[in-house]
C-alpha atoms as a PDB file:
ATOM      1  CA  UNK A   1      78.027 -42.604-153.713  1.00  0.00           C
ATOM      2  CA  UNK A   2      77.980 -43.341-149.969  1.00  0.00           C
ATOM      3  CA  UNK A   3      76.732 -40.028-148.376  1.00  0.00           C
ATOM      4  CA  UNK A   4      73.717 -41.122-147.595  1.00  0.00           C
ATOM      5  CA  UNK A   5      75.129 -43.382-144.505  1.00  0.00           C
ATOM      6  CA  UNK A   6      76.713 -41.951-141.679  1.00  0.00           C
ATOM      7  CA  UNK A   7      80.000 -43.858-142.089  1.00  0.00           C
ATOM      8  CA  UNK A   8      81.173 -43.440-138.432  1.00  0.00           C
ATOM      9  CA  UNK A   9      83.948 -45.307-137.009  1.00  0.00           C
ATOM     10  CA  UNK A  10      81.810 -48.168-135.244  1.00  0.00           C
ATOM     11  CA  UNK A  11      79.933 -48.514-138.279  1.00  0.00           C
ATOM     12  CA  UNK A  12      82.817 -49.301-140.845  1.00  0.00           C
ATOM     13  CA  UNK A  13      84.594 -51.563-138.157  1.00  0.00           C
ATOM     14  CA  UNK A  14      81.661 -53.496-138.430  1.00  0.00           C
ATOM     15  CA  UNK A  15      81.233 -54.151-141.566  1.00  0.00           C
ATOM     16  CA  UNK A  16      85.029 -54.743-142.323  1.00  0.00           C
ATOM     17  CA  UNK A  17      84.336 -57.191-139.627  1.00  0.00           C
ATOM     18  CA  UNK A  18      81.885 -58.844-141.440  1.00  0.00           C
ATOM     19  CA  UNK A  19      83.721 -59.301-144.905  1.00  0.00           C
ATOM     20  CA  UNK A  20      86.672 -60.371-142.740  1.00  0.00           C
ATOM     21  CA  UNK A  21      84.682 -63.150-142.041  1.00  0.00           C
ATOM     22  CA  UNK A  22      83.190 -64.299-145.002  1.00  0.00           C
ATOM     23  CA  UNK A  23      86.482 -63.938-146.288  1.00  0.00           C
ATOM     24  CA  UNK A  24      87.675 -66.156-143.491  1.00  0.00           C
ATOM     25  CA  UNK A  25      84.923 -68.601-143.885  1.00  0.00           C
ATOM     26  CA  UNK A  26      85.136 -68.788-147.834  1.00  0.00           C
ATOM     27  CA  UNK A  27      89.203 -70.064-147.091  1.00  0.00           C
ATOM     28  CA  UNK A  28      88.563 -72.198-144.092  1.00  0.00           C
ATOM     29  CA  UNK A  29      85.176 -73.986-146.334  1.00  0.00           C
ATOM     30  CA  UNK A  30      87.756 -74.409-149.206  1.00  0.00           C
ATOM     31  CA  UNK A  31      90.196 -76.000-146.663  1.00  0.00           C
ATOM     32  CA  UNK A  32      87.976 -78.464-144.318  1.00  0.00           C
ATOM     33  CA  UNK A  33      84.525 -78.671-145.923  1.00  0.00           C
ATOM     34  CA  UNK A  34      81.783 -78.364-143.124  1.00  0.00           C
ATOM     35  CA  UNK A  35      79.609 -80.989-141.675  1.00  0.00           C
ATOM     36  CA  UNK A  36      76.009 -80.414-140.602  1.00  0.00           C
ATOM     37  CA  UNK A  37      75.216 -80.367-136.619  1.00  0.00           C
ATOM     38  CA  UNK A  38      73.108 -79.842-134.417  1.00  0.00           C
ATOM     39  CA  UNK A  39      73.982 -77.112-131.770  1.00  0.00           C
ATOM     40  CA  UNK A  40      71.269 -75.222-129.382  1.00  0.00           C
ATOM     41  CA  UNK A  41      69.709 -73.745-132.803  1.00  0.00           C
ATOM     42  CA  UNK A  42      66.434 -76.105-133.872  1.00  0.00           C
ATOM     43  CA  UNK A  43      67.669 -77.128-136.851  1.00  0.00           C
ATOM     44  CA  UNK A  44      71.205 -79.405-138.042  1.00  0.00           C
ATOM     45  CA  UNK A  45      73.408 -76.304-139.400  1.00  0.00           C
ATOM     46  CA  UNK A  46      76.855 -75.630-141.118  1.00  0.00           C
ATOM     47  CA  UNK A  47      79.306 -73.324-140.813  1.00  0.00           C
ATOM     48  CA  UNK A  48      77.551 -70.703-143.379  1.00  0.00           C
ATOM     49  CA  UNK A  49      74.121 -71.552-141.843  1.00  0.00           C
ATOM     50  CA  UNK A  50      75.675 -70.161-138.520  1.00  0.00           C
ATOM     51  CA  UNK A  51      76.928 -67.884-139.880  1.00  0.00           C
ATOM     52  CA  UNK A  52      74.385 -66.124-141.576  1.00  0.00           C
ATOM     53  CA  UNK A  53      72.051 -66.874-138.689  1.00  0.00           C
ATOM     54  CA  UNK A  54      74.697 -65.122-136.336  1.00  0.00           C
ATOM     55  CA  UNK A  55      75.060 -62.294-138.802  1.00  0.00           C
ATOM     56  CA  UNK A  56      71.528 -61.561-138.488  1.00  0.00           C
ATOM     57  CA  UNK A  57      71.269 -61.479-134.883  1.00  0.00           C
ATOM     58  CA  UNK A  58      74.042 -59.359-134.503  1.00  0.00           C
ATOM     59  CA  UNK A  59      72.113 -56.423-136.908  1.00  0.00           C
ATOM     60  CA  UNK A  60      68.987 -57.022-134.886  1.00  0.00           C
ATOM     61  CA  UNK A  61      71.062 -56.634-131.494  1.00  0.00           C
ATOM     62  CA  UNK A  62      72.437 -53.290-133.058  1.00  0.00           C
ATOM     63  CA  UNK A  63      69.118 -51.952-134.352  1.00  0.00           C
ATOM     64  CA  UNK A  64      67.017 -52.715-130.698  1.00  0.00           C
ATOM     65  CA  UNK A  65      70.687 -51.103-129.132  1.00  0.00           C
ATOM     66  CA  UNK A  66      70.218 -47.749-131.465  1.00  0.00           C
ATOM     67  CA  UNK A  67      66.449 -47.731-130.581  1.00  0.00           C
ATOM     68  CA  UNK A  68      66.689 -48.175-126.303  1.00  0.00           C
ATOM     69  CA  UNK A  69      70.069 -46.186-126.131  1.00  0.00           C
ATOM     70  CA  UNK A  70      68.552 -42.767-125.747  1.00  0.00           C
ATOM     71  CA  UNK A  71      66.229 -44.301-122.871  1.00  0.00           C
ATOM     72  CA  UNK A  72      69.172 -46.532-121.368  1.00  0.00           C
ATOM     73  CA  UNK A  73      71.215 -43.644-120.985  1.00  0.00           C
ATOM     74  CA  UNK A  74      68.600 -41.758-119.161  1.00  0.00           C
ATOM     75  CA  UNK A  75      68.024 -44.633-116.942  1.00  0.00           C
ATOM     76  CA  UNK A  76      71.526 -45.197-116.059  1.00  0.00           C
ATOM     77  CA  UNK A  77      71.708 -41.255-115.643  1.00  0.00           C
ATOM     78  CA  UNK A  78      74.591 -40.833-118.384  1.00  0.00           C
ATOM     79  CA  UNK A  79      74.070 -37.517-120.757  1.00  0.00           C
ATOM     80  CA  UNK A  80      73.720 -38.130-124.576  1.00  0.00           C
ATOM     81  CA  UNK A  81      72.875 -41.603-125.930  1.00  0.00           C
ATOM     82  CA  UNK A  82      75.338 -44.543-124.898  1.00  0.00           C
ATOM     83  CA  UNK A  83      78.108 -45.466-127.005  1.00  0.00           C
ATOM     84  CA  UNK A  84      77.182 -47.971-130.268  1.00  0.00           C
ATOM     85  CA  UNK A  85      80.663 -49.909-128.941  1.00  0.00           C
ATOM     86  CA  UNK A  86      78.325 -51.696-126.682  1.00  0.00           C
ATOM     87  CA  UNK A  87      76.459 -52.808-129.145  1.00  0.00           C
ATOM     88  CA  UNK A  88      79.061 -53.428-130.963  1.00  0.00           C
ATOM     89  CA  UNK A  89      81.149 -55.590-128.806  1.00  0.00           C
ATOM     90  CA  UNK A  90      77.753 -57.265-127.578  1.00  0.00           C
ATOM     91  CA  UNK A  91      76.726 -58.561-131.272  1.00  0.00           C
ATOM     92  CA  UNK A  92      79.946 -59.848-132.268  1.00  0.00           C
ATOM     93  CA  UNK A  93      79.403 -61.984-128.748  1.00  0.00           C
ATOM     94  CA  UNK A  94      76.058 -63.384-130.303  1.00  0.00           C
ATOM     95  CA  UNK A  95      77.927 -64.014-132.766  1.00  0.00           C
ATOM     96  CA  UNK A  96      80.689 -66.092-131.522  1.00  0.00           C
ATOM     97  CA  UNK A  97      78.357 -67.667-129.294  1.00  0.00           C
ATOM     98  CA  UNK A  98      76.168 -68.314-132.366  1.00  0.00           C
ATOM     99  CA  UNK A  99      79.054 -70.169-134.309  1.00  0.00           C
ATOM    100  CA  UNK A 100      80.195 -72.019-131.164  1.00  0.00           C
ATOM    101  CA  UNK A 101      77.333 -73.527-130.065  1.00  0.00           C
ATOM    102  CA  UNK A 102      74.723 -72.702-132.333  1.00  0.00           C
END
């Protein structure tokens, strides 16, 4: 059913991470309903609205990391692409700086 992904390591930690949190997020909403507020993002936002909005940044940090790796690598004067745990631990930053302050 799933062999046409590459279900690496980095790739199934991250999207454990993300139904970890929507997991998460489902309990804590059920717990201490959100308020909307206004962050550094344009627009008054929830929890979920952060969320999603931090979710989505985090692919799009991946995807540019996948595409520039080969020519990072070369410019930093490393063999072989760099590692996708960059990117990895660098979008789940965006993220919690997303939900933070967003």
């Amino acid at each position: 059913m799933f062999e046409w992904m590459a279900w690496t390591l980095p790739v199934a930690v991250f999207f454990t991470c993300i139904v970890l949190m929507l997991v998460g997020m489902t309990l804590w909403e059920i717990k201490s309903p959100t308020v909307m507020r206004k962050g550094f993002l344009p627009i008054e936002t929830t929890r979920g609205d952060r969320l999603f909005i931090g979710l989505l940044s985090a692919a799009y940090l991946n995807l540019m990391f996948v595409a520039i790796s080969g020519w990072l690598a070369v410019q930093l004067g490393q063999e072989g692409d760099l590692s996708i745990w960059w990117s990895f631990v660098a979008s789940m930053g965006l993220l919690v700086f997303v939900m933070r302050k967003g």
